[in-house]
C-alpha atoms as a PDB file:
ATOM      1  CA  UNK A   1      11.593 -57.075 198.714  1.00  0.00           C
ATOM      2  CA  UNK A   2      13.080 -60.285 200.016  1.00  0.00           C
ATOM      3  CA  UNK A   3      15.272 -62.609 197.944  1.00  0.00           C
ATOM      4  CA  UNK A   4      17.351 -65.639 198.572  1.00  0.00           C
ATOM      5  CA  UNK A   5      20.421 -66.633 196.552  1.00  0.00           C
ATOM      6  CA  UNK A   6      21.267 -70.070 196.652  1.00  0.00           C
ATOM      7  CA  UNK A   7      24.433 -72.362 195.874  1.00  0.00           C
ATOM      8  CA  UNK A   8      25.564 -76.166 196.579  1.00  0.00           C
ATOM      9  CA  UNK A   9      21.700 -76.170 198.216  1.00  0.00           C
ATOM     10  CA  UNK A  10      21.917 -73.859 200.487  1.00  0.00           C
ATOM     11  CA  UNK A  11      22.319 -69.790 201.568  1.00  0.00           C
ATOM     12  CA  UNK A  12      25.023 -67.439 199.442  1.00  0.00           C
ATOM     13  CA  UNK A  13      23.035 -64.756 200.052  1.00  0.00           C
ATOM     14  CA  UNK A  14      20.073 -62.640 201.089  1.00  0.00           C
ATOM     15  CA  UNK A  15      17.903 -59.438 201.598  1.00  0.00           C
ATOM     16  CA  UNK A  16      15.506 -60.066 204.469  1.00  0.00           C
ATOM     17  CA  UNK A  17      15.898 -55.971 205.938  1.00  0.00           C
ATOM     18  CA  UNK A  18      12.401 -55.568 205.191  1.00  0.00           C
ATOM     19  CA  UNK A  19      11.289 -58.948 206.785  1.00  0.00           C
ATOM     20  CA  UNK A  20      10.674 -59.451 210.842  1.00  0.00           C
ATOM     21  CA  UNK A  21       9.959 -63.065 210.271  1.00  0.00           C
ATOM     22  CA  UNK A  22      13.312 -63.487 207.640  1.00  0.00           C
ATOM     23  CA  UNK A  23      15.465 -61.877 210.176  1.00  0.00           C
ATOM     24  CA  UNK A  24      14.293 -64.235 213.337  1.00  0.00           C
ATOM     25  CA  UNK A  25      14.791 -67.085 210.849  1.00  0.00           C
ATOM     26  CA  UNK A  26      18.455 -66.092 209.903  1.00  0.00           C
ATOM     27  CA  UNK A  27      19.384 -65.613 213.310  1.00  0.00           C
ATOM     28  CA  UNK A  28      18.195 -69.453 213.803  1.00  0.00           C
ATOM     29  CA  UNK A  29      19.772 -70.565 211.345  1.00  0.00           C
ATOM     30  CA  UNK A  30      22.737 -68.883 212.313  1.00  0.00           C
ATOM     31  CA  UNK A  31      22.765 -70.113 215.785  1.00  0.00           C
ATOM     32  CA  UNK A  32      22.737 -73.861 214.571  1.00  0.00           C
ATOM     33  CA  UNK A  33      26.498 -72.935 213.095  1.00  0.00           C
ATOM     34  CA  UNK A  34      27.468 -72.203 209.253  1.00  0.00           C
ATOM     35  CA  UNK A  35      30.378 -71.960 207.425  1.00  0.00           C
ATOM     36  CA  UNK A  36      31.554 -68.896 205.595  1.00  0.00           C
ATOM     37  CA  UNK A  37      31.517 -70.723 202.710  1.00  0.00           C
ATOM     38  CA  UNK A  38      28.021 -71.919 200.822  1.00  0.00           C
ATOM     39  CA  UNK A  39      30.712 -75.486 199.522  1.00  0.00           C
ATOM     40  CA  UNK A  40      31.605 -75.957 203.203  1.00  0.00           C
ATOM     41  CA  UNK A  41      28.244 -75.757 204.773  1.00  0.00           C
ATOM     42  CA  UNK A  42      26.370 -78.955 205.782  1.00  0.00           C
ATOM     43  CA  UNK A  43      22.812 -77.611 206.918  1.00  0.00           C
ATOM     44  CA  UNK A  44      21.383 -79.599 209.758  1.00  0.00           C
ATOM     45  CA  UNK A  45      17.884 -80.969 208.835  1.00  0.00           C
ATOM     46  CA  UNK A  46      16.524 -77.975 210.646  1.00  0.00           C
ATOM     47  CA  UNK A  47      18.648 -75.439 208.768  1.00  0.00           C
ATOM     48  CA  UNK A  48      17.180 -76.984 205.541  1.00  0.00           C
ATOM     49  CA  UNK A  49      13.213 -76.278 206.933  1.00  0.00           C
ATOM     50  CA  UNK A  50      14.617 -72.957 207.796  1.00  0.00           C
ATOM     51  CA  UNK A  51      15.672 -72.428 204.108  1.00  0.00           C
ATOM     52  CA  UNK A  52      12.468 -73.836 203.293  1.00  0.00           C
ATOM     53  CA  UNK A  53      10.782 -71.757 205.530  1.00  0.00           C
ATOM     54  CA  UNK A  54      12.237 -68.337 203.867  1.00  0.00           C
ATOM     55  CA  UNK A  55      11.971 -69.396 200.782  1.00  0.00           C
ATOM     56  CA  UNK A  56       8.151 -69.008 201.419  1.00  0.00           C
ATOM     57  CA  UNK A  57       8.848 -65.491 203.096  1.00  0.00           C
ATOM     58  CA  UNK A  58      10.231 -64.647 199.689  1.00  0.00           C
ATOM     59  CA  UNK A  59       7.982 -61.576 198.272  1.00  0.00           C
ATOM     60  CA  UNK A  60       9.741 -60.596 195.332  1.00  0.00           C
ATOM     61  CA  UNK A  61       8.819 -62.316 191.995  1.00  0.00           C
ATOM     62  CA  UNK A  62      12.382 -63.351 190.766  1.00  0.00           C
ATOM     63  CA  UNK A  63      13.370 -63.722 194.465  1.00  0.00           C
ATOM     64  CA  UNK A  64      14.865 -66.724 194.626  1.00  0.00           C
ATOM     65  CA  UNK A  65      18.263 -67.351 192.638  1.00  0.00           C
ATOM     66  CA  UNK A  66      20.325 -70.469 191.978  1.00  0.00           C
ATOM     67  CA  UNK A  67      23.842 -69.287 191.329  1.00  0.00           C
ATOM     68  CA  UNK A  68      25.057 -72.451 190.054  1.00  0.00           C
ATOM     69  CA  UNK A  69      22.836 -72.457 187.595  1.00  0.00           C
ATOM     70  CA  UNK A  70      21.968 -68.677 186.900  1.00  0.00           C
ATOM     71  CA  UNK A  71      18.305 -69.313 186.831  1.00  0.00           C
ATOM     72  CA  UNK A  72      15.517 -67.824 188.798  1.00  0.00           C
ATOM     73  CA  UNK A  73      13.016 -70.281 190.543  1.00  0.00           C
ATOM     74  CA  UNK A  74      10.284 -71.032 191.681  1.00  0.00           C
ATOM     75  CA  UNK A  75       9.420 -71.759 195.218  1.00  0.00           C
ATOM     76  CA  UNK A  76       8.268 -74.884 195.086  1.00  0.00           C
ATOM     77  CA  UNK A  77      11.780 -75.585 192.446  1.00  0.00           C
ATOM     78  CA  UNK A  78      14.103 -74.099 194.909  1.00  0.00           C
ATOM     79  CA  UNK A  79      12.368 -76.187 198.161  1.00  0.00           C
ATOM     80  CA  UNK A  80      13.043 -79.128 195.884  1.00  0.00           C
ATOM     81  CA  UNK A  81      16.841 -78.369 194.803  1.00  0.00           C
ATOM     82  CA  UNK A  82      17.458 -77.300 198.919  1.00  0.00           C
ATOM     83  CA  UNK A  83      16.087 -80.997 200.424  1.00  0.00           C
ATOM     84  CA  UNK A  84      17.703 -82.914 197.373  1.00  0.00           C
ATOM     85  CA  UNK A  85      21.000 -81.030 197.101  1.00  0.00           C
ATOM     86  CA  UNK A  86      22.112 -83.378 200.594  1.00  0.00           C
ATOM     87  CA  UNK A  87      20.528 -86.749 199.583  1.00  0.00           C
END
């Protein structure tokens, strides 16, 4: 099942191995640039509706994780915390 961890608004970490779509939209992301480190990373307005966009690919019920917090959320919670987290 897919899950997203997130931290400072955006990617820590993920499982998208059983996801074609999660994968094409990592290696997006990851073609825009990111830091090694979730602190360091300033996501690109794109990079944010790519978080956005896995968060919906997200199939497992607690699949999406804020770390800062330690609290599972919901989608619609973690699209909110990823496009507020920069404003």
């Amino acid at each position: 099942m897919s899950h997203l961890i997130l931290k400072w608004g955006t990617l820590k970490g993920w499982d998208f191995s059983d996801s074609e779509k999660g994968k094409a939209l990592l290696k997006e992301y990851n073609s825009i640039g990111s830091s090694m480190s979730a602190i360091m990373q300033k996501d690109t307005p794109r990079q944010q509706e790519i978080i956005c966009e896995l968060i919906d690919v997200c199939d497992d019920p607690e699949g999406i994780f804020l770390d800062w917090d330690d609290k599972y959320v919901s989608k619609e919670e973690a699209k909110k915390y990823v496009k507020g987290s920069r404003e």
